[in-house]
C-alpha atoms as a PDB file:
ATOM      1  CA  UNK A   1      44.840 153.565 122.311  1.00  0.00           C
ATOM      2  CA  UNK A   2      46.012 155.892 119.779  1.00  0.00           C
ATOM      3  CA  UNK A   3      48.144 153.747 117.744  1.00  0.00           C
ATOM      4  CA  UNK A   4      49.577 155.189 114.242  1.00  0.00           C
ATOM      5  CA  UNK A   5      47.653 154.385 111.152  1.00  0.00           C
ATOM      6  CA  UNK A   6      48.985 151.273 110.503  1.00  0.00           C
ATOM      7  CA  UNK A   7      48.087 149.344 113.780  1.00  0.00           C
ATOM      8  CA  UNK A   8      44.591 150.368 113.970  1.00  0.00           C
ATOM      9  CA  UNK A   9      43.601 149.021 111.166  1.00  0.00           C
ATOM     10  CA  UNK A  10      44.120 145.030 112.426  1.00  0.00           C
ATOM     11  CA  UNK A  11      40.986 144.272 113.703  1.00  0.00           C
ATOM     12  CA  UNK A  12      42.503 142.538 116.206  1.00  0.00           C
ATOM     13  CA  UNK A  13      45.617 143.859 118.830  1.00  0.00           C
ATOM     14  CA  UNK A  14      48.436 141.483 120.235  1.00  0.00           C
ATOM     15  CA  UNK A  15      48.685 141.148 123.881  1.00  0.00           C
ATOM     16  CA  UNK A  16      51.949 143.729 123.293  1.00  0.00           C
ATOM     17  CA  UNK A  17      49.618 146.212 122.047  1.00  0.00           C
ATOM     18  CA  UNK A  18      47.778 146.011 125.260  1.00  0.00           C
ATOM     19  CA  UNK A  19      50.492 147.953 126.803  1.00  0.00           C
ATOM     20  CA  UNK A  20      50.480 151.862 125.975  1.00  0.00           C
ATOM     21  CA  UNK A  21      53.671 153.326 124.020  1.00  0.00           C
ATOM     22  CA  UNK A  22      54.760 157.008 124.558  1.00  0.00           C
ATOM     23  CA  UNK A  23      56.940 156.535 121.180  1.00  0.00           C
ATOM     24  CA  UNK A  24      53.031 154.611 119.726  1.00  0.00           C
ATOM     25  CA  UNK A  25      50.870 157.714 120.524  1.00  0.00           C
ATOM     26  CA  UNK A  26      49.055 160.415 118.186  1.00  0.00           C
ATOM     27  CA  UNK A  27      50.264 163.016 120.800  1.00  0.00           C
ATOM     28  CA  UNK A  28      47.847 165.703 119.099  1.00  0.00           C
ATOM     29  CA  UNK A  29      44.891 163.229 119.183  1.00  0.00           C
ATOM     30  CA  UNK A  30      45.648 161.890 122.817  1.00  0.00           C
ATOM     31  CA  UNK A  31      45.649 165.378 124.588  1.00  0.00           C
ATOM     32  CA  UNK A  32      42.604 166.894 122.773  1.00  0.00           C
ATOM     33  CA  UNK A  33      40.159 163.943 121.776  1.00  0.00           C
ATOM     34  CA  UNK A  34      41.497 162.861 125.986  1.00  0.00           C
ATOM     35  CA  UNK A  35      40.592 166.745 127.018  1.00  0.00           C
ATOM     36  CA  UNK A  36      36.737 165.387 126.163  1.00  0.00           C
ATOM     37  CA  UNK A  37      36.455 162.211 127.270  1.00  0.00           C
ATOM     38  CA  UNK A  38      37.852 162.981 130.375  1.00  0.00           C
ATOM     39  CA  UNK A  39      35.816 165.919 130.848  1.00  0.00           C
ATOM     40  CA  UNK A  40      33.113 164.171 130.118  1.00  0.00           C
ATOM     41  CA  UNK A  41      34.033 161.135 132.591  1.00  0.00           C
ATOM     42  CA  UNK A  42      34.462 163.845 134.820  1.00  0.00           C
ATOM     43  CA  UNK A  43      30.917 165.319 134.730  1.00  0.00           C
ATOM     44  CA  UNK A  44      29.473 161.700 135.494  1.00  0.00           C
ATOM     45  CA  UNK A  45      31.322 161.308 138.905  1.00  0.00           C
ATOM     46  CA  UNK A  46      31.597 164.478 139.819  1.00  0.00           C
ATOM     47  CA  UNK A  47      28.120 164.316 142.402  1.00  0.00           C
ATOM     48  CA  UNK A  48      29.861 161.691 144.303  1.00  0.00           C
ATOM     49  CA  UNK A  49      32.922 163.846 145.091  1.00  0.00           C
ATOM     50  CA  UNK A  50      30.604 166.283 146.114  1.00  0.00           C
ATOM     51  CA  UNK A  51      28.852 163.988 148.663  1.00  0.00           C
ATOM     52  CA  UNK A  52      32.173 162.815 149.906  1.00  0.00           C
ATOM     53  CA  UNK A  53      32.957 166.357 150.257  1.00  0.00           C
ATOM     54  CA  UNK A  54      29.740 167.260 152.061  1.00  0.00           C
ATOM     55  CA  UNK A  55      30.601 163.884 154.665  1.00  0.00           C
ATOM     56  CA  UNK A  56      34.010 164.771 154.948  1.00  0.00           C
ATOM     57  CA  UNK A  57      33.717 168.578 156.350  1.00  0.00           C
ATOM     58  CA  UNK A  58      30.148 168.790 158.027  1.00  0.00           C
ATOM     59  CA  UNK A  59      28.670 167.804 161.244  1.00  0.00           C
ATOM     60  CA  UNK A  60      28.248 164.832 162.838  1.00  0.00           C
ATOM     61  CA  UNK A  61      24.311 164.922 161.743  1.00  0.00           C
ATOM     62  CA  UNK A  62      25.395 164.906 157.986  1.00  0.00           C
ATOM     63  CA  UNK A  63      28.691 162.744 158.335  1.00  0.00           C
ATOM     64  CA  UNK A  64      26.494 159.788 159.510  1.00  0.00           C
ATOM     65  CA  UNK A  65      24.199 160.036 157.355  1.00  0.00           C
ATOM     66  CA  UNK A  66      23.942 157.515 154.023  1.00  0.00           C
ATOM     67  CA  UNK A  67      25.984 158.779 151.133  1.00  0.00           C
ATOM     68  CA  UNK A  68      22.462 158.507 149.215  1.00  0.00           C
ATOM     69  CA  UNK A  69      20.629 160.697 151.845  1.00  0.00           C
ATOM     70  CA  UNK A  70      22.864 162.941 151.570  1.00  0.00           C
ATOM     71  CA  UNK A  71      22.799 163.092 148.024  1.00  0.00           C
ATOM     72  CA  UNK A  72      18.757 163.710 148.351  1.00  0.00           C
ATOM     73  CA  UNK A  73      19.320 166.329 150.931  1.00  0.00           C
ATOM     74  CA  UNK A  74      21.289 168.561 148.650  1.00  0.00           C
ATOM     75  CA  UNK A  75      19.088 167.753 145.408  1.00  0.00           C
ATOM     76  CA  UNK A  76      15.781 168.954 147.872  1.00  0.00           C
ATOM     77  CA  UNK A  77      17.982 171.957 148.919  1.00  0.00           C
ATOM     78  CA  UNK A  78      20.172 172.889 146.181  1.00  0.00           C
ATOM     79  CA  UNK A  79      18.662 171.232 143.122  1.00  0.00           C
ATOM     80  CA  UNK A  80      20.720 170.069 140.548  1.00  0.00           C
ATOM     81  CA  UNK A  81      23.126 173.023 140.637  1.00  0.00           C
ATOM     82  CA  UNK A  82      24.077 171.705 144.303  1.00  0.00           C
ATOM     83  CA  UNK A  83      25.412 167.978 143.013  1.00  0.00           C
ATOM     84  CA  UNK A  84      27.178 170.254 140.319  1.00  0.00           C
ATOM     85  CA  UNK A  85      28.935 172.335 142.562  1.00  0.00           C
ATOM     86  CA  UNK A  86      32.523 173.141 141.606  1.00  0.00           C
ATOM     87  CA  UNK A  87      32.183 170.997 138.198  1.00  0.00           C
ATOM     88  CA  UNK A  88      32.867 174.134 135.792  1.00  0.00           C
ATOM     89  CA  UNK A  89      36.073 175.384 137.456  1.00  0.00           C
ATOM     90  CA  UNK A  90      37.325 172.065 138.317  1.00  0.00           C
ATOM     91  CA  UNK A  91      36.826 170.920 134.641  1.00  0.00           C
ATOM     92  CA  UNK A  92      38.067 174.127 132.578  1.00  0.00           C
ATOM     93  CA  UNK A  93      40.926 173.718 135.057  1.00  0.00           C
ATOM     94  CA  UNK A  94      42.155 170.781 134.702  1.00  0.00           C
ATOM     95  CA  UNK A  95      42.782 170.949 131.069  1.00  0.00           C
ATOM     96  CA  UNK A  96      46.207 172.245 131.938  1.00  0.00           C
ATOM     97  CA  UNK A  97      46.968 170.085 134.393  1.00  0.00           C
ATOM     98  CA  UNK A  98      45.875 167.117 132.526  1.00  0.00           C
ATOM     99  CA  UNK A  99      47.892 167.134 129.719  1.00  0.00           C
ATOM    100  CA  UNK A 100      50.694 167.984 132.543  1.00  0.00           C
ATOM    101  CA  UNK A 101      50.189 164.447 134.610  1.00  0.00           C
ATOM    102  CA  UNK A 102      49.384 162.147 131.449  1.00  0.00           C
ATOM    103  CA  UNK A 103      52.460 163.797 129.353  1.00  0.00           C
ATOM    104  CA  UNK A 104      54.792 163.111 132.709  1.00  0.00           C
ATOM    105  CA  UNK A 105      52.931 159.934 133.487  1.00  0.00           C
ATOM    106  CA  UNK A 106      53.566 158.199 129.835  1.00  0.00           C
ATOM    107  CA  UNK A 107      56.797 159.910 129.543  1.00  0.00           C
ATOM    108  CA  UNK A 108      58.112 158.132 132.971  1.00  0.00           C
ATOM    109  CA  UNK A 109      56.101 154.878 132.735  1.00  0.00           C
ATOM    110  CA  UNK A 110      58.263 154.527 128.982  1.00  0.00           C
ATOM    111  CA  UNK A 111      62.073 155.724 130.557  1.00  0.00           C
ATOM    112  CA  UNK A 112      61.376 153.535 133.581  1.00  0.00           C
ATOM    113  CA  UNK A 113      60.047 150.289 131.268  1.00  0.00           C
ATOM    114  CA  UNK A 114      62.977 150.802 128.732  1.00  0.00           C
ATOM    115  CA  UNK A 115      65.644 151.561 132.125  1.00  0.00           C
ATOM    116  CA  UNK A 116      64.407 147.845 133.227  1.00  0.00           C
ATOM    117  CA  UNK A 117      64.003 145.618 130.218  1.00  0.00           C
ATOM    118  CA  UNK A 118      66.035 142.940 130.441  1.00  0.00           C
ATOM    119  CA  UNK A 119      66.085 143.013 134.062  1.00  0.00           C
ATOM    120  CA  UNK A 120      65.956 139.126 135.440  1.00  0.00           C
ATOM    121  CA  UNK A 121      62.561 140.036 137.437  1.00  0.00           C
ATOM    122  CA  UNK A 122      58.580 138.773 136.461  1.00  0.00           C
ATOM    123  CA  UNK A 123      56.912 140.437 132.967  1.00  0.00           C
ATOM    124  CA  UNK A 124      54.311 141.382 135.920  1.00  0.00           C
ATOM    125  CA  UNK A 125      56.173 142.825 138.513  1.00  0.00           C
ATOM    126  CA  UNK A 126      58.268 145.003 136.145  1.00  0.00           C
ATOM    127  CA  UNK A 127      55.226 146.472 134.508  1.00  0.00           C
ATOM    128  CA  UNK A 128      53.794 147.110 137.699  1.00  0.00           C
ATOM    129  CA  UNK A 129      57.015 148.468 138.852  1.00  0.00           C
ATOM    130  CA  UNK A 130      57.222 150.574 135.691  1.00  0.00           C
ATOM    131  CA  UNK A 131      53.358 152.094 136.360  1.00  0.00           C
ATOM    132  CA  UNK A 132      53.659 152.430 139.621  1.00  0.00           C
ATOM    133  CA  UNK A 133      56.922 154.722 139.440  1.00  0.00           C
ATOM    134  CA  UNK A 134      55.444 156.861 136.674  1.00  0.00           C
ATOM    135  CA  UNK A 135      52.244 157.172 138.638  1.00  0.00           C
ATOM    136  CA  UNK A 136      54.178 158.435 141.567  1.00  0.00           C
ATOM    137  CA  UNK A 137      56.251 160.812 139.719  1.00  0.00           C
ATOM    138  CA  UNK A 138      53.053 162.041 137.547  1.00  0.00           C
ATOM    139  CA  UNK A 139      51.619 163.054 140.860  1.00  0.00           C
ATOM    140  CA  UNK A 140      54.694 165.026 142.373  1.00  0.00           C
ATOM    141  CA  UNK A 141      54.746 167.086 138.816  1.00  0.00           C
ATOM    142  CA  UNK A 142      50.793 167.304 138.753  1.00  0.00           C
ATOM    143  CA  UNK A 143      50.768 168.382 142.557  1.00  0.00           C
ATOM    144  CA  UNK A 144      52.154 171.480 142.272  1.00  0.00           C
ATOM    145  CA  UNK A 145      49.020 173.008 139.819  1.00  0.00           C
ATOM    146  CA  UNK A 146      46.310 170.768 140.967  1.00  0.00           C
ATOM    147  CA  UNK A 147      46.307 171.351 144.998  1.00  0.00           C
ATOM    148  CA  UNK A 148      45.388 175.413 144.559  1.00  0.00           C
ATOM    149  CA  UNK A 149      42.553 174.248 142.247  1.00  0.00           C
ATOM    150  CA  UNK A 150      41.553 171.333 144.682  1.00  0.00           C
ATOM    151  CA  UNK A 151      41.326 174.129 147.111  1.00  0.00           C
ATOM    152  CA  UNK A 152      38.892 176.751 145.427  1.00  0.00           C
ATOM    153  CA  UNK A 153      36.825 173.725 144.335  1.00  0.00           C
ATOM    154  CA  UNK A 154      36.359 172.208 147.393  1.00  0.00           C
ATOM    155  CA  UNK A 155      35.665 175.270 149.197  1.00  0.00           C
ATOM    156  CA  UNK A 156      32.885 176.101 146.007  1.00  0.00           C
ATOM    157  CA  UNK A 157      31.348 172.732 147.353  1.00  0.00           C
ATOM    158  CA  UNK A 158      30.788 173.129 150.788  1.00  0.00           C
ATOM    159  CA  UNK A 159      29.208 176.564 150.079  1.00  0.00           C
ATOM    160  CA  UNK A 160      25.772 176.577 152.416  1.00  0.00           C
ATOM    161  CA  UNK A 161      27.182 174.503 155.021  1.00  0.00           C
ATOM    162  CA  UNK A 162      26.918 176.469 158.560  1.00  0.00           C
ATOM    163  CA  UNK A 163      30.262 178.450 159.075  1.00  0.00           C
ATOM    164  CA  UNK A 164      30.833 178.185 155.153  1.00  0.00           C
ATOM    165  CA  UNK A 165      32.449 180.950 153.597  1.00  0.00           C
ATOM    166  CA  UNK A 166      30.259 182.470 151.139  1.00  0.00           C
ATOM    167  CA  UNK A 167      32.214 183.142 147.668  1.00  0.00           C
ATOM    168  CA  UNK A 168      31.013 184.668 144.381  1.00  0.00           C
ATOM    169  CA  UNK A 169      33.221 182.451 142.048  1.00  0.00           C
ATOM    170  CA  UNK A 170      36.149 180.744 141.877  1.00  0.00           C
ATOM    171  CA  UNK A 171      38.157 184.578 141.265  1.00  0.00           C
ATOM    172  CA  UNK A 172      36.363 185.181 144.783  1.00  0.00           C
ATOM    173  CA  UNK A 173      37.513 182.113 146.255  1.00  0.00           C
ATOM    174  CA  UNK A 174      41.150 182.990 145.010  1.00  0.00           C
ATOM    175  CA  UNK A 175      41.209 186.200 146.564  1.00  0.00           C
ATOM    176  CA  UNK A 176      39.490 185.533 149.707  1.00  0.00           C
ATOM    177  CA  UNK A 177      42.038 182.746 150.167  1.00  0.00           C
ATOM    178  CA  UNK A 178      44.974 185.097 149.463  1.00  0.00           C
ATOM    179  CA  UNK A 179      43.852 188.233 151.157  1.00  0.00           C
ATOM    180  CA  UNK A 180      43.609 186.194 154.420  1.00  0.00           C
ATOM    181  CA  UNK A 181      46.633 183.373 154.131  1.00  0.00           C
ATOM    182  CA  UNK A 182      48.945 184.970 151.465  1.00  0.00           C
ATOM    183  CA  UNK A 183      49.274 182.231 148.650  1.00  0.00           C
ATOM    184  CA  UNK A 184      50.195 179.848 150.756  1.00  0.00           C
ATOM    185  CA  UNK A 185      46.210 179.781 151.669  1.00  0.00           C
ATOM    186  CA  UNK A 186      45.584 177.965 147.807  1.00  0.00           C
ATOM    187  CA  UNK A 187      48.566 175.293 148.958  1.00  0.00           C
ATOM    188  CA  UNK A 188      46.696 174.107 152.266  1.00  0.00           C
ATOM    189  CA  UNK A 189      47.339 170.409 152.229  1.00  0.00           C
ATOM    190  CA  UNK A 190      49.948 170.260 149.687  1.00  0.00           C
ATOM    191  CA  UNK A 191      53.060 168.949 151.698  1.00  0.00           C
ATOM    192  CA  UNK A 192      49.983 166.120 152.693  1.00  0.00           C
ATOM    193  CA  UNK A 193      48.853 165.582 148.832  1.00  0.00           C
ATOM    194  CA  UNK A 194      52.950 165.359 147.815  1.00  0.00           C
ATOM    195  CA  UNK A 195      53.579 163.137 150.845  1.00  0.00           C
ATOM    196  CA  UNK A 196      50.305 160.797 150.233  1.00  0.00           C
ATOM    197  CA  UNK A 197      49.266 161.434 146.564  1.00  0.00           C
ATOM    198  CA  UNK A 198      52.283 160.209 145.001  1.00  0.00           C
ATOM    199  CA  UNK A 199      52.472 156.722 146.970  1.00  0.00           C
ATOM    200  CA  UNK A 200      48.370 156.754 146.938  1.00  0.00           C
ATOM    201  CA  UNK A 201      49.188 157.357 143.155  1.00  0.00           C
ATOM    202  CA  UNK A 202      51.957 154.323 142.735  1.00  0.00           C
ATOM    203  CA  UNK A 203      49.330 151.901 144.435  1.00  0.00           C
ATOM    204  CA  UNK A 204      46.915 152.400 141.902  1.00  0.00           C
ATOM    205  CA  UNK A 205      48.939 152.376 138.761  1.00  0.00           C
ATOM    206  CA  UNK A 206      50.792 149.419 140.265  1.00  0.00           C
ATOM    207  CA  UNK A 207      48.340 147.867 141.317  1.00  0.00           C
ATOM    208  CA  UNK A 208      46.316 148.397 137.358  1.00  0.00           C
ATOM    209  CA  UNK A 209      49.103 147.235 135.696  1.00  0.00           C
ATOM    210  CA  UNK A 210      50.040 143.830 137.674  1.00  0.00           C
ATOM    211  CA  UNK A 211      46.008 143.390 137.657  1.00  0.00           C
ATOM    212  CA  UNK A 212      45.801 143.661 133.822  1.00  0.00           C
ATOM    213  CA  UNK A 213      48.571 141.263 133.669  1.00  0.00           C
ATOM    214  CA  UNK A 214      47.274 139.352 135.533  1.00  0.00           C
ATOM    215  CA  UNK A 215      44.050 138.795 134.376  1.00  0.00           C
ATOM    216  CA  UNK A 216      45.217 138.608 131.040  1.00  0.00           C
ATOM    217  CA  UNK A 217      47.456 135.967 131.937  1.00  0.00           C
ATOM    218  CA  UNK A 218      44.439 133.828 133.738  1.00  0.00           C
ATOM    219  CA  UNK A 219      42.418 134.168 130.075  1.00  0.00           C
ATOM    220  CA  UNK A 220      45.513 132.489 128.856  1.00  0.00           C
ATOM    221  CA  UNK A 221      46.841 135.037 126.701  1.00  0.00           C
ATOM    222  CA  UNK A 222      50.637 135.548 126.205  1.00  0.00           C
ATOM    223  CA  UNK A 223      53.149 137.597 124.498  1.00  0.00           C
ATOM    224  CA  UNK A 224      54.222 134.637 122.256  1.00  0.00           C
ATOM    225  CA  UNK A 225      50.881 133.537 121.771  1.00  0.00           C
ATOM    226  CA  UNK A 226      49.052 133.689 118.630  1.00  0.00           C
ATOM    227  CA  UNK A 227      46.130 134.295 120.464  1.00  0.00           C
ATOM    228  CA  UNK A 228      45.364 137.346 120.063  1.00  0.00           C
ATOM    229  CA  UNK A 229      42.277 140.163 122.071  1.00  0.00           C
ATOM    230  CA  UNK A 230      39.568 142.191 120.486  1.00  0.00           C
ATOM    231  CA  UNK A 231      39.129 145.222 121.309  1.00  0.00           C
ATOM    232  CA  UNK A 232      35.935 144.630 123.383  1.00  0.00           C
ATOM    233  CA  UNK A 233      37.940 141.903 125.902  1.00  0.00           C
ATOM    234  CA  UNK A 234      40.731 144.755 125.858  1.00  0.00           C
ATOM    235  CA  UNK A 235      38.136 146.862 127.336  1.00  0.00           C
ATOM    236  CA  UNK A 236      36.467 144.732 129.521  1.00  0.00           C
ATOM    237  CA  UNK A 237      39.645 143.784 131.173  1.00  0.00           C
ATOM    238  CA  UNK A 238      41.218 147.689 131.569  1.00  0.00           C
ATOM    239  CA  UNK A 239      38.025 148.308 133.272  1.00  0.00           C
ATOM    240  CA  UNK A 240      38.007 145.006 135.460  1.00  0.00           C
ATOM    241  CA  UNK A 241      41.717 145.816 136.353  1.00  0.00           C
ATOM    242  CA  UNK A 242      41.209 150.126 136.971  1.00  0.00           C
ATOM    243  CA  UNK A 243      37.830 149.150 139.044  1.00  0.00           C
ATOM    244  CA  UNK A 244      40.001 146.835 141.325  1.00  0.00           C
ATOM    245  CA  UNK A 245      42.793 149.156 141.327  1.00  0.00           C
ATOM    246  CA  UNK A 246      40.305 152.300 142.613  1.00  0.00           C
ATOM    247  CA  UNK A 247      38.521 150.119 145.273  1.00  0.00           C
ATOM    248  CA  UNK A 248      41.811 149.081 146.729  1.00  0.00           C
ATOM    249  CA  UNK A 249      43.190 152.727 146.969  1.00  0.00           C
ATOM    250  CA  UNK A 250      40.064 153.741 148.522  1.00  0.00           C
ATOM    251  CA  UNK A 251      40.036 151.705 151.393  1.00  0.00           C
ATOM    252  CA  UNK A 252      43.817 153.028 151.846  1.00  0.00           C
ATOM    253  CA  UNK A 253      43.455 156.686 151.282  1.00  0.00           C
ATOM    254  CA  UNK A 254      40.227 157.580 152.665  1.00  0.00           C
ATOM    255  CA  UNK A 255      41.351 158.551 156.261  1.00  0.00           C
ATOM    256  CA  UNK A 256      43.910 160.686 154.598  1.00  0.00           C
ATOM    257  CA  UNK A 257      41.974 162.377 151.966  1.00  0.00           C
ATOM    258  CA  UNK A 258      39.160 163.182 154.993  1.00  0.00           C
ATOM    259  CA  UNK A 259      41.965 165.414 156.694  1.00  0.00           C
ATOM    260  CA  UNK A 260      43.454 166.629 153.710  1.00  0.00           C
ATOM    261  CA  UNK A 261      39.640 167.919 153.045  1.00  0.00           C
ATOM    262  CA  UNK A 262      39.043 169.195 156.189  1.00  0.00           C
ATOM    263  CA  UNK A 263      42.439 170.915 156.243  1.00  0.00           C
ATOM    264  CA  UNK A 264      41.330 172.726 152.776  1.00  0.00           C
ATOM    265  CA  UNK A 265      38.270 174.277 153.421  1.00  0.00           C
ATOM    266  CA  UNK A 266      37.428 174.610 157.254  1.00  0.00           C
ATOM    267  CA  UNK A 267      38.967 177.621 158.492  1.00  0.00           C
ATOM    268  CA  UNK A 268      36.949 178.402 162.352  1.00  0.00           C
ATOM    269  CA  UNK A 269      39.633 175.931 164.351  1.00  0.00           C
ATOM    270  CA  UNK A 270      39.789 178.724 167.088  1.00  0.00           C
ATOM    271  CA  UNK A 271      43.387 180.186 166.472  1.00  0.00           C
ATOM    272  CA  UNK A 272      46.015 180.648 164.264  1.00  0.00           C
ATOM    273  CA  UNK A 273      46.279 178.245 160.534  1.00  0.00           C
ATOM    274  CA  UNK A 274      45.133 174.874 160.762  1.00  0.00           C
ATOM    275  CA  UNK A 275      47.575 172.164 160.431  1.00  0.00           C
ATOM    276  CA  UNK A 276      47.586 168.519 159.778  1.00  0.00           C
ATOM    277  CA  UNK A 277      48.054 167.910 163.676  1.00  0.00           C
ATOM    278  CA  UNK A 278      45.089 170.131 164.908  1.00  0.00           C
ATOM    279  CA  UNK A 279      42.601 169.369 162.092  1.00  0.00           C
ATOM    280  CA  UNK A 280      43.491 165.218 163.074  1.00  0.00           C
ATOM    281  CA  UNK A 281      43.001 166.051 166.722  1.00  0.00           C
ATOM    282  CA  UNK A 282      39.318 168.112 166.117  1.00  0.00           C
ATOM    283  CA  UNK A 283      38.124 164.513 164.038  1.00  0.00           C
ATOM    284  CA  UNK A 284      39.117 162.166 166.767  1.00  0.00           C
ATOM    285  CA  UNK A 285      37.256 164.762 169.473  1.00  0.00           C
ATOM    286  CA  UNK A 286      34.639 164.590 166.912  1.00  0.00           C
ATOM    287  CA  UNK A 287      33.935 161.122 166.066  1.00  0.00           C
ATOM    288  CA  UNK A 288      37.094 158.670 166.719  1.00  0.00           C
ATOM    289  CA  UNK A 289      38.359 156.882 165.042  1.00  0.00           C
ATOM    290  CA  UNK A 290      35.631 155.923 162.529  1.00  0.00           C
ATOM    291  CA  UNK A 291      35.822 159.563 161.520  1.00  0.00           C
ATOM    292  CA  UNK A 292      38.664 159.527 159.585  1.00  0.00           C
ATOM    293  CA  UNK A 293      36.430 157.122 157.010  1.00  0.00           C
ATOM    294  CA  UNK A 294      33.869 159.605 156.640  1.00  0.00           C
ATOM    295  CA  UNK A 295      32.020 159.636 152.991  1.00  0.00           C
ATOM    296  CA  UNK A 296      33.718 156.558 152.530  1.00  0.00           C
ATOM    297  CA  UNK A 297      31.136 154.855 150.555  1.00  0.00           C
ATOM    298  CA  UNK A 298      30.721 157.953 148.230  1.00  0.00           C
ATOM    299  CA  UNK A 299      34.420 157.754 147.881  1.00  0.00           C
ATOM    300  CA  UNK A 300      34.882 154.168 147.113  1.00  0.00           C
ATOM    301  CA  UNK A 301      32.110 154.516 144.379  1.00  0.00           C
ATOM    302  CA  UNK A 302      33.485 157.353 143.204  1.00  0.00           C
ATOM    303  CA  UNK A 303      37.131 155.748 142.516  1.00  0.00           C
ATOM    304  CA  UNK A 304      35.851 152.837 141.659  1.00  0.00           C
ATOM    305  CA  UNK A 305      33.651 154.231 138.856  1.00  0.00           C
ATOM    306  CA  UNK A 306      36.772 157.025 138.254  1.00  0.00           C
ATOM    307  CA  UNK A 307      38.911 154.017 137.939  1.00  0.00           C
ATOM    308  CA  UNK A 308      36.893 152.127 135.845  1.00  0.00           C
ATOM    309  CA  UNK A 309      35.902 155.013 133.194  1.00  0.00           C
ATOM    310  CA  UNK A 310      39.421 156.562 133.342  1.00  0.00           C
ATOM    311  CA  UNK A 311      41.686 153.634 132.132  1.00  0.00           C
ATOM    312  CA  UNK A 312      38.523 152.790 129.583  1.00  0.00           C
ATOM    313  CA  UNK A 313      38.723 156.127 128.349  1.00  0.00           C
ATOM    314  CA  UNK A 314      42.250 156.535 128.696  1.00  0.00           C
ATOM    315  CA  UNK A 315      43.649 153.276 127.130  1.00  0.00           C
ATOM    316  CA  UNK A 316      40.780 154.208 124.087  1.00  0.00           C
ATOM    317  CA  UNK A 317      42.593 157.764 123.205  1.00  0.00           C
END
């Protein structure tokens, strides 16, 4: 946490402290120093999106297949490059956007906690009120610049794939997408990121803060106590409580993030735009049920470790 001058200098943090502050933060120190870590958190899970990816949108010989064979199929075809795919646009992009969700994100999470001090409800369920509200609103705001990126990214991915369009960069992908759709083409799957996202979203900040509490409160730490965490058991709980808080969205959002994926890059449906309806209705034909969890285990690593790195890195700045 980026506390001022003063408060980093205890070598020791009360349970209070635990909590991030908007009003508390170095806002100059959070965005940049974050703009690394992040991108660098980033770059370590990105091959497992890309795997999830690859599941998600090819055939039924691929979907089936391990997550780890199908991480060795694209490293024996593409080489490193290929686990890479997407990595540079998706992280030079999301600088912008970043600073967008966590300034929204902290900005919310500290009207909503202030808005409901006081309130006669549980220390626990009012901070994971609190994060789950900001989370959700973070996600409506963040929406509206990160679903056109999402878009040129994923389709950068699934380059080489049979049917794939073949695009020189992400410019290409841009104006491939708009030449054919309008730019409405970069918003495929937005009304189904703002309708999912931002309760997906909720879960997991909810979810990470009543966790943290929780576990906090089992180690027998208290606001009143004099008691008080290192920095090291900080950590180690923030990444306990964002690992549990990833694994649980996974299992919920999977089925939706495989259409939303699907909706985004596959474009040979036959006739007219794909929707949510006819993209839902080609999985089923496809595979069932049990299709709408494809790349699940690449996913389920993937938030877990994104959950797990993320609050580390983002409770640290």
């Amino acid at each position: 946490m980026a506390l001022e001058t003063e408060s980093v200098t205890r070598d020791k943090l009360s349970l209070a402290d635990t909590e991030i502050d908007w009003a508390r933060l170095d806002k100059t120190r959070f965005h940049v120093i974050g703009a690394v870590l992040f991108t660098v958190q980033q770059a370590l899970i990105h091959p497992t999106a890309v795997v999830k990816t690859r599941m998600q949108v090819a055939d039924s010989r691929l979907a089936h297949m391990p997550g780890m064979v199908v991480f060795k199929d694209i490293l024996r075809n593409d080489g490193i490059p290929g686990v890479f795919r997407g990595f540079g646009t998706s992280a030079i992009g999301s600088l912008p956007g970043r600073v967008l969700a966590l300034t929204s994100l902290e900005m919310s999470k500290d009207m909503m906690l202030k808005y409901t001090k006081g309130l006669n409800i549980p220390e626990t369920t009012r901070i994971g009120v609190a994060n789950g509200v900001a989370g959700m609103f973070s996600s409506l705001i963040s929406s509206l610049y990160f679903v056109p990126l999402e878009v040129i990214c994923q389709r950068l991915i699934v380059q080489g794939l049979p049917g794939a369009t073949f695009y020189i960069d992400p410019f290409d992908v841009a104006r491939k997408v708009i030449k054919a759709e309008g730019f409405r083409g970069l918003y495929r799957g937005f009304g189904l990121t703002a309708l999912t996202n931002s309760p997906a979203v909720a879960l997991w900040w909810g979810a990470y803060g009543a966790a943290q509490r929780i576990i906090w409160r089992s180690l027998g730490y208290r606001d009143d106590s004099e008691k008080k965490p290192s920095h090291m058991e900080m950590m180690a709980v923030q990444a306990t409580a964002g690992m549990v808080a990833g694994a649980c969205s996974s299992v919920i959002t999977t089925p939706i993030d495989t259409v939303k994926t699907r909706l985004q890059v596959i474009d040979d449906y036959g006739v007219a735009r794909p929707s949510v309806l006819k993209t839902t209705k080609i999985l089923l034909k496809e595979d069932g049920w049990w299709g709408f969890y494809r790349g699940f285990g690449p996913r389920f690593l993937n938030m877990s470790l994104y959950g797990t790195t993320m609050i580390v890195t983002y409770e640290l700045i």
